[in-house]
C-alpha atoms as a PDB file:
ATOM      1  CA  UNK A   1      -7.079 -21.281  -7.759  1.00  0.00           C
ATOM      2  CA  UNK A   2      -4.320 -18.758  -7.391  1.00  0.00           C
ATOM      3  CA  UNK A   3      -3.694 -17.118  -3.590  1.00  0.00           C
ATOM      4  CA  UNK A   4      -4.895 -13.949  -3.317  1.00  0.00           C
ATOM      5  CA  UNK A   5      -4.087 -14.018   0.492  1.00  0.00           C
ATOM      6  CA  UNK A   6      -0.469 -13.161   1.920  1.00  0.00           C
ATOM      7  CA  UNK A   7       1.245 -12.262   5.409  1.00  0.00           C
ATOM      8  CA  UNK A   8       0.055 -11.405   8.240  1.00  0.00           C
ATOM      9  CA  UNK A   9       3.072  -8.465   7.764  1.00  0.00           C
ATOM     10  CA  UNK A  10       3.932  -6.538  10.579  1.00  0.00           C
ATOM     11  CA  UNK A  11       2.596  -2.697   9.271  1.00  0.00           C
ATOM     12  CA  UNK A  12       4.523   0.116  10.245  1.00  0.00           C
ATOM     13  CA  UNK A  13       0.848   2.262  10.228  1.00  0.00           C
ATOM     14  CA  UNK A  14      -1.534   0.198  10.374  1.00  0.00           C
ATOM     15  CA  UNK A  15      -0.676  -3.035  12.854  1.00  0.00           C
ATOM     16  CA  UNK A  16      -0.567  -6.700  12.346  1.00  0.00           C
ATOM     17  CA  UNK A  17      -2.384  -6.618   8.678  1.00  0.00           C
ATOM     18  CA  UNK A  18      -3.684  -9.501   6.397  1.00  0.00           C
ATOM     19  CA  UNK A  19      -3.031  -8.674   2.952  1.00  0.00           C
ATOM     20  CA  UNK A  20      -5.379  -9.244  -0.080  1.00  0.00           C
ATOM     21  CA  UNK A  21      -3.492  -9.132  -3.385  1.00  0.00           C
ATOM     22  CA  UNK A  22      -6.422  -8.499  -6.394  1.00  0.00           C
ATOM     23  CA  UNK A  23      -4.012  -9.089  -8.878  1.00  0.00           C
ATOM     24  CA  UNK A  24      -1.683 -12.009  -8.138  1.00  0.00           C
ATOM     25  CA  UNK A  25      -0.717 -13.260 -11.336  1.00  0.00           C
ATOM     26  CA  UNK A  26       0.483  -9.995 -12.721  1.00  0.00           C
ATOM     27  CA  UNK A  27       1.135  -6.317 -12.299  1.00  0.00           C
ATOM     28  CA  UNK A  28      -2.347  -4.266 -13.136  1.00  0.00           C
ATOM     29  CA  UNK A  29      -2.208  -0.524 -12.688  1.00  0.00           C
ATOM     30  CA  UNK A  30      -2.853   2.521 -13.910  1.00  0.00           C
ATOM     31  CA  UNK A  31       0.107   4.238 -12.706  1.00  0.00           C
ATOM     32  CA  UNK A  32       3.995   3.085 -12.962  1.00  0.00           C
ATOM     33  CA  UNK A  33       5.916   4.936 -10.265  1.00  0.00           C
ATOM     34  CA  UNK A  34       9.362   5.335  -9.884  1.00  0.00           C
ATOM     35  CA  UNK A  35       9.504   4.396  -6.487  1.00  0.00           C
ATOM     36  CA  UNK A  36       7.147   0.844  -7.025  1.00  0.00           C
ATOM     37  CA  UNK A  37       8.549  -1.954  -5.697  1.00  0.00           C
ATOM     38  CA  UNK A  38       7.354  -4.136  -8.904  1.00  0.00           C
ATOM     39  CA  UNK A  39       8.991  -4.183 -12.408  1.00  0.00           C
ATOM     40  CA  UNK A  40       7.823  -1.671 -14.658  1.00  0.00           C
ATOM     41  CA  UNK A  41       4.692  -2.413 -17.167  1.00  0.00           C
ATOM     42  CA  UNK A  42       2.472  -0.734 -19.351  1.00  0.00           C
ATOM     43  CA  UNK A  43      -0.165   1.468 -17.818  1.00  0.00           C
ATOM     44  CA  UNK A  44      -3.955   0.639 -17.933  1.00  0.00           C
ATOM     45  CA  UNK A  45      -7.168   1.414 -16.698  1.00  0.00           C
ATOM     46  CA  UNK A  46      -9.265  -1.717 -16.231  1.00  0.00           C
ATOM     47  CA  UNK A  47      -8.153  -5.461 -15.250  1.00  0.00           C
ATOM     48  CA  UNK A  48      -7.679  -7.597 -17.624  1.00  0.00           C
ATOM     49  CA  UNK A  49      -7.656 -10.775 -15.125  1.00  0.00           C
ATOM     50  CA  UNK A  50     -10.476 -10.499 -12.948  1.00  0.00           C
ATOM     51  CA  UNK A  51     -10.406 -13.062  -9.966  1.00  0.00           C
ATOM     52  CA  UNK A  52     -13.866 -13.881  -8.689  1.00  0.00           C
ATOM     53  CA  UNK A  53     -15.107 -11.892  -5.335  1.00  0.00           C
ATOM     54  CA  UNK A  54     -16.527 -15.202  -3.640  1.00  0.00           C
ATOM     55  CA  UNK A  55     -12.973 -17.028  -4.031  1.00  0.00           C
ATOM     56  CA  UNK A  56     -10.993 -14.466  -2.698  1.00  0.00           C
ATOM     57  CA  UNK A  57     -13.397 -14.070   0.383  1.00  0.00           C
ATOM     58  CA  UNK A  58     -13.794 -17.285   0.884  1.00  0.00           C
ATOM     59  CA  UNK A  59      -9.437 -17.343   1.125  1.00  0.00           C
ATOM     60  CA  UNK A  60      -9.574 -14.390   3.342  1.00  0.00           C
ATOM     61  CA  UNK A  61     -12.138 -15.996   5.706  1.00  0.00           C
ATOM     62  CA  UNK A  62      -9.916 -18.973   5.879  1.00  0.00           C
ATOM     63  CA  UNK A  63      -7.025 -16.543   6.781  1.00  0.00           C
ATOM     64  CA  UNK A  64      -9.222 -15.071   9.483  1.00  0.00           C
ATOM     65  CA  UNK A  65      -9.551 -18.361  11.301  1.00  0.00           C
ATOM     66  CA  UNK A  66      -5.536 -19.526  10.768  1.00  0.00           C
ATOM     67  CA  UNK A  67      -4.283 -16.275  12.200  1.00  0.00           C
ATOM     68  CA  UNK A  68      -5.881 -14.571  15.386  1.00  0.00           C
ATOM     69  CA  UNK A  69      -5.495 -10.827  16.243  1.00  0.00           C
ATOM     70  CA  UNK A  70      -5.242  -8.853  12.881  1.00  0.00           C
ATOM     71  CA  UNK A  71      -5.603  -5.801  13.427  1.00  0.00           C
ATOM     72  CA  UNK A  72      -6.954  -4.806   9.610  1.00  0.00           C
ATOM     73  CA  UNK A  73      -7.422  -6.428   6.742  1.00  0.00           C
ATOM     74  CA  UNK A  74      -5.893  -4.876   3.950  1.00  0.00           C
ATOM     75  CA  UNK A  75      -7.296  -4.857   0.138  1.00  0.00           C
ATOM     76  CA  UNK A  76      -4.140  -3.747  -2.422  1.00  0.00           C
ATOM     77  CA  UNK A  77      -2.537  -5.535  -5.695  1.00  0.00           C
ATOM     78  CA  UNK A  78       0.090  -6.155  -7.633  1.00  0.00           C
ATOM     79  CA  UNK A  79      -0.990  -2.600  -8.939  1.00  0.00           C
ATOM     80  CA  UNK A  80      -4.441  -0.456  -8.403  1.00  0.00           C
ATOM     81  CA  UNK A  81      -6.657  -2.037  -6.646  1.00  0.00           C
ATOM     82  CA  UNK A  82      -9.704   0.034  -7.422  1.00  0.00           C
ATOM     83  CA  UNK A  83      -9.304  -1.255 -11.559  1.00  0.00           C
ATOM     84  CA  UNK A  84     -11.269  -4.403  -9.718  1.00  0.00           C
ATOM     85  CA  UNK A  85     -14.210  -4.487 -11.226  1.00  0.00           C
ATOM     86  CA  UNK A  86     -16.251  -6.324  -8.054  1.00  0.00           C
ATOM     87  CA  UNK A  87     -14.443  -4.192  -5.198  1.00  0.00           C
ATOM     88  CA  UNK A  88     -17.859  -3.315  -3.531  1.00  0.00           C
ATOM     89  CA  UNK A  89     -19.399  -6.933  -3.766  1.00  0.00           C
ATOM     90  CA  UNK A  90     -15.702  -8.365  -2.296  1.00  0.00           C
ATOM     91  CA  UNK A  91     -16.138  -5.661   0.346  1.00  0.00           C
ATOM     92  CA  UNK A  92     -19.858  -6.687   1.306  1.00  0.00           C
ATOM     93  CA  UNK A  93     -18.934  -9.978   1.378  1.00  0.00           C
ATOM     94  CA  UNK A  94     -15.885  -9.772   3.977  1.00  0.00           C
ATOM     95  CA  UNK A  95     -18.100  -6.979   6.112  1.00  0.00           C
ATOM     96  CA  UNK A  96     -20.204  -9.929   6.593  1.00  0.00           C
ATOM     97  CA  UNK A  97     -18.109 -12.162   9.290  1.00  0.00           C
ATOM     98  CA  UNK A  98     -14.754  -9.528   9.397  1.00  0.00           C
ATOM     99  CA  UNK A  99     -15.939  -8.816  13.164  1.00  0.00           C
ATOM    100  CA  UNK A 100     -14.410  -5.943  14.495  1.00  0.00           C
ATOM    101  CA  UNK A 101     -11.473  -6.208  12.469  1.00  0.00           C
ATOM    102  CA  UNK A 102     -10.696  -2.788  10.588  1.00  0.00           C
ATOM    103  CA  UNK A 103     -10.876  -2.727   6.612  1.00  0.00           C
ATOM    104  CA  UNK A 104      -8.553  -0.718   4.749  1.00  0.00           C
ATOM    105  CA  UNK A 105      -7.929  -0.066   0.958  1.00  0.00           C
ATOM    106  CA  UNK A 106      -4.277   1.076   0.201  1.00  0.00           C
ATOM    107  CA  UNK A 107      -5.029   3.328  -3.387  1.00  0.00           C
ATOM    108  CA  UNK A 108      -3.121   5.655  -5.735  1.00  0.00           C
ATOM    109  CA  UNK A 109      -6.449   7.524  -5.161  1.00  0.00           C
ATOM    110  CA  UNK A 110      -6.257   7.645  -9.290  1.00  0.00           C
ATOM    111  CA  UNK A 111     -10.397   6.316  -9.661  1.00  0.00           C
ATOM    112  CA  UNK A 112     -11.595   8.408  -6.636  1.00  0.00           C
ATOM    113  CA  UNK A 113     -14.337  10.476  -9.119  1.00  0.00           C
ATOM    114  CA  UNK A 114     -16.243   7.167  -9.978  1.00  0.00           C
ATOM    115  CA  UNK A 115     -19.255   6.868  -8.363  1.00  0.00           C
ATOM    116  CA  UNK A 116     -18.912   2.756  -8.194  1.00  0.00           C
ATOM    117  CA  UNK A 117     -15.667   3.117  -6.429  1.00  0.00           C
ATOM    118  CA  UNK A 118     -16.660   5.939  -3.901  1.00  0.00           C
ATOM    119  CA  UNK A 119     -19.839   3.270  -2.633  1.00  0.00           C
ATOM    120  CA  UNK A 120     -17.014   1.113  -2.642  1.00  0.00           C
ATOM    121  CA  UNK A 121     -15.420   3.018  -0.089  1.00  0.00           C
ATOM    122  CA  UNK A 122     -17.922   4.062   1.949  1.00  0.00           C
ATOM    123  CA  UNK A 123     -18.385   0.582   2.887  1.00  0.00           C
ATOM    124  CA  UNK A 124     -14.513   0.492   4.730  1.00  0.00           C
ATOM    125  CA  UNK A 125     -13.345   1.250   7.952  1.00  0.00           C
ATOM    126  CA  UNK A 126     -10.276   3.294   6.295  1.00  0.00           C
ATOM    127  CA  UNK A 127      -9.156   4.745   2.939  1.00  0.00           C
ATOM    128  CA  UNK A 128      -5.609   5.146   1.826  1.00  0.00           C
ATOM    129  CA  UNK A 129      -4.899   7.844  -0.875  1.00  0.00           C
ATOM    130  CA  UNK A 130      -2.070   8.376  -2.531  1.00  0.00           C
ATOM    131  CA  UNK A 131      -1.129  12.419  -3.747  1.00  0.00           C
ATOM    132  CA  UNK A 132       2.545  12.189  -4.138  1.00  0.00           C
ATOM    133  CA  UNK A 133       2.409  15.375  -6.471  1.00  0.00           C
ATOM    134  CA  UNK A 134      -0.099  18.860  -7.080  1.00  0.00           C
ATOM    135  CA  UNK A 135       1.875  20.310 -10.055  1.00  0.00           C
ATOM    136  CA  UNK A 136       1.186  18.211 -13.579  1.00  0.00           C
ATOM    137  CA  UNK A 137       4.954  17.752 -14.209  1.00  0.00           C
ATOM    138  CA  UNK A 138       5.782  16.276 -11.191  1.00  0.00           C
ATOM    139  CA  UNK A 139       2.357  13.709 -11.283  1.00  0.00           C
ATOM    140  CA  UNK A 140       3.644  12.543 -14.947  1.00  0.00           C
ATOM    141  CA  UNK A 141       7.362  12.300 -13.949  1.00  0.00           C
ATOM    142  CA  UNK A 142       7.139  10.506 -10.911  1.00  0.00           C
ATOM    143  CA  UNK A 143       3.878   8.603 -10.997  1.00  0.00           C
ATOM    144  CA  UNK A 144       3.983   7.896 -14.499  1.00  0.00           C
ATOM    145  CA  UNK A 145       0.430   7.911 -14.908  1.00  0.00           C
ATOM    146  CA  UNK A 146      -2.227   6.631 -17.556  1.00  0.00           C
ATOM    147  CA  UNK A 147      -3.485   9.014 -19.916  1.00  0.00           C
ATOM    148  CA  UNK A 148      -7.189   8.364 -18.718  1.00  0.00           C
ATOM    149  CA  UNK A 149      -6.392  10.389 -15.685  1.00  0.00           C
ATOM    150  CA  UNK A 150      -7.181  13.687 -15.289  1.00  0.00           C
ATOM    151  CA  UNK A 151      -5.013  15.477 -12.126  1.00  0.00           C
ATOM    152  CA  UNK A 152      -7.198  18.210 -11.908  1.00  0.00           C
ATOM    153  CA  UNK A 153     -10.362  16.038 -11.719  1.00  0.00           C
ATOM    154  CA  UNK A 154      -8.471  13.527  -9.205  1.00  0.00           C
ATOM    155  CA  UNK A 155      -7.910  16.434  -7.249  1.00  0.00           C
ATOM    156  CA  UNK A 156     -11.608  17.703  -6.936  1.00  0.00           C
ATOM    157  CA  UNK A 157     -13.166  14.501  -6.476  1.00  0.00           C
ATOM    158  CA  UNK A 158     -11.036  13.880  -3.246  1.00  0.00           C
ATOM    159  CA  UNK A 159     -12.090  16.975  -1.784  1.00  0.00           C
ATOM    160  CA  UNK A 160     -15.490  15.855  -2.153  1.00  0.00           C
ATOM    161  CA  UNK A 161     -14.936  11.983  -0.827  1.00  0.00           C
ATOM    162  CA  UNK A 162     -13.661  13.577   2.252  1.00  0.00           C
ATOM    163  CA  UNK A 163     -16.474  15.727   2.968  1.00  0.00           C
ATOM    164  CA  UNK A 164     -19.140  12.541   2.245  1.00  0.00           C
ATOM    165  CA  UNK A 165     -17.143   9.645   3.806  1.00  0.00           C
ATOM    166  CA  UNK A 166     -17.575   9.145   7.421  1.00  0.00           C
ATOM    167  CA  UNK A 167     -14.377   6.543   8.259  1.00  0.00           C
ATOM    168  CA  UNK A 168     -10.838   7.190   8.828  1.00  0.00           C
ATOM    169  CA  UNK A 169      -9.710   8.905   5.411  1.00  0.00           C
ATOM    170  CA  UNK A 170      -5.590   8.764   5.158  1.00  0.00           C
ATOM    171  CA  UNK A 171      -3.268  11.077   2.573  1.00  0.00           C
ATOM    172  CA  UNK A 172       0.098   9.314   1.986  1.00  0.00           C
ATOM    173  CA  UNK A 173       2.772  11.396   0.708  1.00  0.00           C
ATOM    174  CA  UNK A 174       6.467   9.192  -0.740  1.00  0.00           C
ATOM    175  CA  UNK A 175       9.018  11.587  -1.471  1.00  0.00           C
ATOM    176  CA  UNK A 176      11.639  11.111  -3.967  1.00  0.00           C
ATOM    177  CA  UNK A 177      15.177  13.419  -3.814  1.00  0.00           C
ATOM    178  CA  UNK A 178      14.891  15.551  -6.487  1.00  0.00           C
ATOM    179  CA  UNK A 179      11.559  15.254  -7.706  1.00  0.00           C
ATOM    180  CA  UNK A 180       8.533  16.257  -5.333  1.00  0.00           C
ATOM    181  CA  UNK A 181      10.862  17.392  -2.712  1.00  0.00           C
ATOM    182  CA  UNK A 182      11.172  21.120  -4.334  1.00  0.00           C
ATOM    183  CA  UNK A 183       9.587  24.130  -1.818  1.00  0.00           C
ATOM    184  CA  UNK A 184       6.891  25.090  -4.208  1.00  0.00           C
ATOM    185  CA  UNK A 185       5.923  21.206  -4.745  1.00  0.00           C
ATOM    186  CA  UNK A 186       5.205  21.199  -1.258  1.00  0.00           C
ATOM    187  CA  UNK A 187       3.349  24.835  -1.118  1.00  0.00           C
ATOM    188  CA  UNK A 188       1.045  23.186  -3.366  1.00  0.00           C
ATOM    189  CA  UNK A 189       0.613  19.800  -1.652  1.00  0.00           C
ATOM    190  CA  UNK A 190      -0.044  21.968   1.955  1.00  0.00           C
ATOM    191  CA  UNK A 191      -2.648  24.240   0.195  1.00  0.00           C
ATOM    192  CA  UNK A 192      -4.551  20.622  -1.653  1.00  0.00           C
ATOM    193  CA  UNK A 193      -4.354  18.943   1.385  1.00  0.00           C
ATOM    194  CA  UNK A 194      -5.664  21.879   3.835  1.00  0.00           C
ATOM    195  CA  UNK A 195      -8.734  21.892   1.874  1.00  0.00           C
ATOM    196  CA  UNK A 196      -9.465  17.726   1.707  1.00  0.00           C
ATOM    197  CA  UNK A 197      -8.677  17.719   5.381  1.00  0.00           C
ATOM    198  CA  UNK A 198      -7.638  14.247   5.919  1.00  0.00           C
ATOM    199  CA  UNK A 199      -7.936  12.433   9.092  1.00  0.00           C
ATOM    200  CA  UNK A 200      -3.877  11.970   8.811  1.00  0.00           C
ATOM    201  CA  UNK A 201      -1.264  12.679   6.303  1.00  0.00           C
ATOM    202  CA  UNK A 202       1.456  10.037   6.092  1.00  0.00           C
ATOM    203  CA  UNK A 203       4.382  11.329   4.516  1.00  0.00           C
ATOM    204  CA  UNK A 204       7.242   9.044   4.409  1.00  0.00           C
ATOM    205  CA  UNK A 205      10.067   8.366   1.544  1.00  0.00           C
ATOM    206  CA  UNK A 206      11.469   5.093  -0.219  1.00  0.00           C
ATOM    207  CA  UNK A 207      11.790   2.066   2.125  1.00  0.00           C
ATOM    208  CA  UNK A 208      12.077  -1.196  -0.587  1.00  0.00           C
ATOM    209  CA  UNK A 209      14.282  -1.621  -3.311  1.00  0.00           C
ATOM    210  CA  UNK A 210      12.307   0.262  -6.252  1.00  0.00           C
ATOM    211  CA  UNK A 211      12.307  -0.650  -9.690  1.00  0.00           C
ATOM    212  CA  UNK A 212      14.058   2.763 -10.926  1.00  0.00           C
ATOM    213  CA  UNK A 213      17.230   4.341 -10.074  1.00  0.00           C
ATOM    214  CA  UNK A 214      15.624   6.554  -7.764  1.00  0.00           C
ATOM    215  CA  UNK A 215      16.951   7.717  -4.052  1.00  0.00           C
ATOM    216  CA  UNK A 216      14.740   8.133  -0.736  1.00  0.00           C
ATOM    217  CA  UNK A 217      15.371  11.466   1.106  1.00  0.00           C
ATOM    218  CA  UNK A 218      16.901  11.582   4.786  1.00  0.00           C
ATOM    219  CA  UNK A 219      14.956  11.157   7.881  1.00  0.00           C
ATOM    220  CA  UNK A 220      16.070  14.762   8.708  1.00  0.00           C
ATOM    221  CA  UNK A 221      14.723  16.265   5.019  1.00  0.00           C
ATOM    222  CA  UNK A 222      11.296  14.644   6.246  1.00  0.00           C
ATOM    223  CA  UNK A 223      11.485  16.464   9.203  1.00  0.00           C
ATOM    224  CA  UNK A 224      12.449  19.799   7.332  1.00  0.00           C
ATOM    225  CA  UNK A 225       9.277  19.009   5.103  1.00  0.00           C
ATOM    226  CA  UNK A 226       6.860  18.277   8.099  1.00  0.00           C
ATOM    227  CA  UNK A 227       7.715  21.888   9.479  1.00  0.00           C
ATOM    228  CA  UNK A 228       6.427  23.355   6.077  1.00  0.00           C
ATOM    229  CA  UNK A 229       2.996  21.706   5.900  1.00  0.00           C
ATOM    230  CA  UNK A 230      -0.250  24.041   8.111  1.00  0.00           C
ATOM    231  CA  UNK A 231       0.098  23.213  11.832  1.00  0.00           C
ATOM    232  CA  UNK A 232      -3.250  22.404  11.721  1.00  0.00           C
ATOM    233  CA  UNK A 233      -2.755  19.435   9.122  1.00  0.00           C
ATOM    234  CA  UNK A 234      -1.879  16.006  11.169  1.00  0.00           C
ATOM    235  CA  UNK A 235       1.250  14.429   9.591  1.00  0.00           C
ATOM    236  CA  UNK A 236       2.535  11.706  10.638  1.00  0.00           C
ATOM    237  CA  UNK A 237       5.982  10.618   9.580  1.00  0.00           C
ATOM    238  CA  UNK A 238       6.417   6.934   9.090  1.00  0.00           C
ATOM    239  CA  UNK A 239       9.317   5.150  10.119  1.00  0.00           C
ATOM    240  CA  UNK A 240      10.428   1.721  11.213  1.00  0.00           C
ATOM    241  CA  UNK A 241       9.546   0.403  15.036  1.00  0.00           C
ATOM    242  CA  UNK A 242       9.126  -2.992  16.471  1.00  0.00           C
ATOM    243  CA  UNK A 243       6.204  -4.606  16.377  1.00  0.00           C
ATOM    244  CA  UNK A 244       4.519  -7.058  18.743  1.00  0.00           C
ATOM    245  CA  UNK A 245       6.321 -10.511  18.683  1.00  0.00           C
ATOM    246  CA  UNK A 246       4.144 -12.918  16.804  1.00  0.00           C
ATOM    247  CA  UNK A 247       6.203 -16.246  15.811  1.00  0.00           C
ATOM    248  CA  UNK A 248       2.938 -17.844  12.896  1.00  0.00           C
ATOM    249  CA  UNK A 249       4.187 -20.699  10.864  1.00  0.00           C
ATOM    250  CA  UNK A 250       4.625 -20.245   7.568  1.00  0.00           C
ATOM    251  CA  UNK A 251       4.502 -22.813   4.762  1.00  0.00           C
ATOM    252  CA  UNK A 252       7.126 -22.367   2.548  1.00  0.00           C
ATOM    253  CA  UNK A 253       4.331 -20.902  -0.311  1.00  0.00           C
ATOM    254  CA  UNK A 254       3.218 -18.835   2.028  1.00  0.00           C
ATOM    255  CA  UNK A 255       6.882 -17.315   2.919  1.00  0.00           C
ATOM    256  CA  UNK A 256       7.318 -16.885  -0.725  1.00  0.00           C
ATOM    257  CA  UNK A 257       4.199 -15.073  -1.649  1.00  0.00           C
ATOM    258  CA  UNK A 258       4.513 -12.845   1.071  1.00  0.00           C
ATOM    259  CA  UNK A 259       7.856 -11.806   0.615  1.00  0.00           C
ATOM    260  CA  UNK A 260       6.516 -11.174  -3.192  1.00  0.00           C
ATOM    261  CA  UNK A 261       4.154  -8.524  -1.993  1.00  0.00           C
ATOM    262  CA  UNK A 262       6.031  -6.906   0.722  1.00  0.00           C
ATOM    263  CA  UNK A 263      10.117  -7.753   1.209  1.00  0.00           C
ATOM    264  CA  UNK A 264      10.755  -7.870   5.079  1.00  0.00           C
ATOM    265  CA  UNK A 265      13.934  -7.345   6.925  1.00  0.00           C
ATOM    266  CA  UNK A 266      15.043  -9.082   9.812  1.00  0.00           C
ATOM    267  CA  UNK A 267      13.352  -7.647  12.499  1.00  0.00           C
ATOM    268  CA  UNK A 268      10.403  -8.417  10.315  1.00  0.00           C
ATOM    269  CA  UNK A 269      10.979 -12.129  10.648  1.00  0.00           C
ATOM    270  CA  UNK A 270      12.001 -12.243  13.886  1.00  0.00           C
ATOM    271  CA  UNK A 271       8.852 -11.008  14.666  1.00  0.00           C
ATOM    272  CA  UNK A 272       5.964 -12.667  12.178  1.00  0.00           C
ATOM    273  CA  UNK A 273       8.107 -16.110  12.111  1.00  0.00           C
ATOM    274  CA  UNK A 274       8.659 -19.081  14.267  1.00  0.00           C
ATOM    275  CA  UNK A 275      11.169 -20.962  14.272  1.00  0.00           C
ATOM    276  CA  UNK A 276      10.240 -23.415  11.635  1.00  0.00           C
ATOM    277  CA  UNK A 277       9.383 -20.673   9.382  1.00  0.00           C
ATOM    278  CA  UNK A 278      13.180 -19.764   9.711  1.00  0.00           C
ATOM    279  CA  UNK A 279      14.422 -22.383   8.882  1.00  0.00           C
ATOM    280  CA  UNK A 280      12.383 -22.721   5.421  1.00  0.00           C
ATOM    281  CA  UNK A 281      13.440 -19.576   5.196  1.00  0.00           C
ATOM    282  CA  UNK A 282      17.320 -20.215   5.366  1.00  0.00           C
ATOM    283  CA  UNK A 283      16.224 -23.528   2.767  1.00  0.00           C
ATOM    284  CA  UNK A 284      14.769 -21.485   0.362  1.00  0.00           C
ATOM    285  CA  UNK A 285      17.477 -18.553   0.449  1.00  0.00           C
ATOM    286  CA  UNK A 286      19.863 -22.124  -0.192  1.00  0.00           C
ATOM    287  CA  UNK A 287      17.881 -23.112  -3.417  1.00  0.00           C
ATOM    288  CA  UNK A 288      18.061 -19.235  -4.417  1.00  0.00           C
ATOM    289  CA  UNK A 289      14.398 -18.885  -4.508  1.00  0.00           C
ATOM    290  CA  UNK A 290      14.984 -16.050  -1.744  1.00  0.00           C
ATOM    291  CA  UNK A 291      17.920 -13.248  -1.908  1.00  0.00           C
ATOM    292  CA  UNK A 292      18.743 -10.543   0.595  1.00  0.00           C
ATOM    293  CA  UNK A 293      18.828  -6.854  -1.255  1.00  0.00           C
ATOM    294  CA  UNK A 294      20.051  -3.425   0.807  1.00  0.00           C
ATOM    295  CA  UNK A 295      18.939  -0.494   0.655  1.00  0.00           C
ATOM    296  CA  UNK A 296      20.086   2.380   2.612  1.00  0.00           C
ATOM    297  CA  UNK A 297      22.108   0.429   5.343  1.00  0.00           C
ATOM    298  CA  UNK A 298      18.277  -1.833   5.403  1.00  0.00           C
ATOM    299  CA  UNK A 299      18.821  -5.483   4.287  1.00  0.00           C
ATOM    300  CA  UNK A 300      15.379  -7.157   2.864  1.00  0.00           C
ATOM    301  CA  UNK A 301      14.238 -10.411   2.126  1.00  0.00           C
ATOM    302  CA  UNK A 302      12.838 -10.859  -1.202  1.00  0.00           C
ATOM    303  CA  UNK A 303      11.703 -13.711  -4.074  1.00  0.00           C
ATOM    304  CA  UNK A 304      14.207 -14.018  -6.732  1.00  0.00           C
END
């Protein structure tokens, strides 16, 4: 059965989160961003592998019991994890022994108008939504999306999620230099977002190595941009800071799927690993099956 668990990472929003990957074997989305992390594929708009709800909650309750204090427990993929055909029934089943720990969905927000997927949602703690763009041009160019979507529907239907759901309903914004930076890209985001009315509006820029030859804008443009949004809108911008010291052991699979979901620098390590994890760390970097990329003065481990 493939592992459809990784970390606990260090989140720089969120807290200490346990990651569940819906897609593990292979990138499934329905957008292909410039800014993603993965390698680029073809859009879609379903799964084509579908893992089994009662195996991957059965892995996440194991997870629970390994590693104490997580904060949330967060459902994403190697792509959209709303294409997941039994996201509500996975959900039900981890509400049942999750405790108090929060659930989260992180989503490109791209499936928001299906009914199936909104009672999906309504059954988590939070609700991550992407809206990197307002103006069509700018959606297509950066977020590459699937021609099943409809930006003007995508729009409206998040309006109306925010006015039914009653848990902690996020906006993340990733800006790109050049692209949804402009002045009147971010007129139009400010008026979208003043009439969803998120609970908080995460705007932030690139952080991992992407797959394109795209650049992340300076902290001090983000700042520039925050001043330009309503004063009554509650943005948050996202940046690096220490987390709590946590030193888990880490088999050397689970080092190596991690680091396939989320690259981690350092401080990241010194954090999450002990000492042991370290060193399988420093063996695996030795048999190449680890490599160190920069970006932006920020050095990350990541799989080969």
């Amino acid at each position: 059965m493939p592992n459809y668990i990784f970390g606990p990472v260090q989140s720089r929003r969120f807290g200490l989160s346990l990651g569940i990957d819906l897609s593990p074997n292979k990138k499934q989305c329905n957008f292909d961003c410039l800014y993603c992390e993965l390698e680029p594929a073809k859009t879609m708009s379903h799964y084509e592998d579908v893992a089994k709800a009662e195996d991957i909650a059965l892995q996440v309750k194991e997870a629970l019991i390994k590693h104490k204090s997580i904060d949330v427990i967060t459902i994403t993929a190697n792509g959209e994890p709303t294409l997941y055909p039994h996201l509500k029934e996975l959900i039900e089943l981890i509400n049942e022994f999750k405790g108090e720990t929060q659930t989260l969905i992180l989503s490109n927000g791209s499936t928001v108008a299906d009914f199936k997927v909104q009672e999906a949602f309504m059954l988590l703690d939070q609700v991550k939504l992407s809206l990197d763009c307002i103006s069509e041009l700018c959606f297509k160019r950066l977020d590459r999306v699937d021609k099943s979507i409809d930006l003007n529907a995508l729009k409206e239907a998040m309006k109306q999620f925010a006015d039914d759901y009653q848990g902690t309903l996020l906006i993340e914004i990733l800006f790109v230099e050049n692209i949804n930076d402009k002045k009147q890209e971010i007129k139009l985001l400010n008026e979208t977002l003043k009439e969803i009315n998120p609970s908080r509006i995460d705007i932030g820029t690139i952080d991992r190595p992407p797959a394109f030859d795209v650049k992340a804008i300076s902290y001090e443009k983000l700042l520039e941009i925050a001043r330009e949004f309503d004063a009554n809108l509650n943005i948050n911008i996202t940046t690096r800071h220490k987390g709590k010291a946590l030193h888990d052991s880490y088999s050397n699979e689970e080092i190596l799927k991690t680091l396939s979901k989320r690259p981690l620098t350092q401080e990241d390590i010194n954090t999450l690993f002990d000492d042991e994890s370290k060193t399988r760390i420093e063996e695996l970097m030795t048999l190449g099956q680890i490599h160190i990329n920069s970006n932006d003065k920020v050095h990350f481990y990541c799989v080969k």
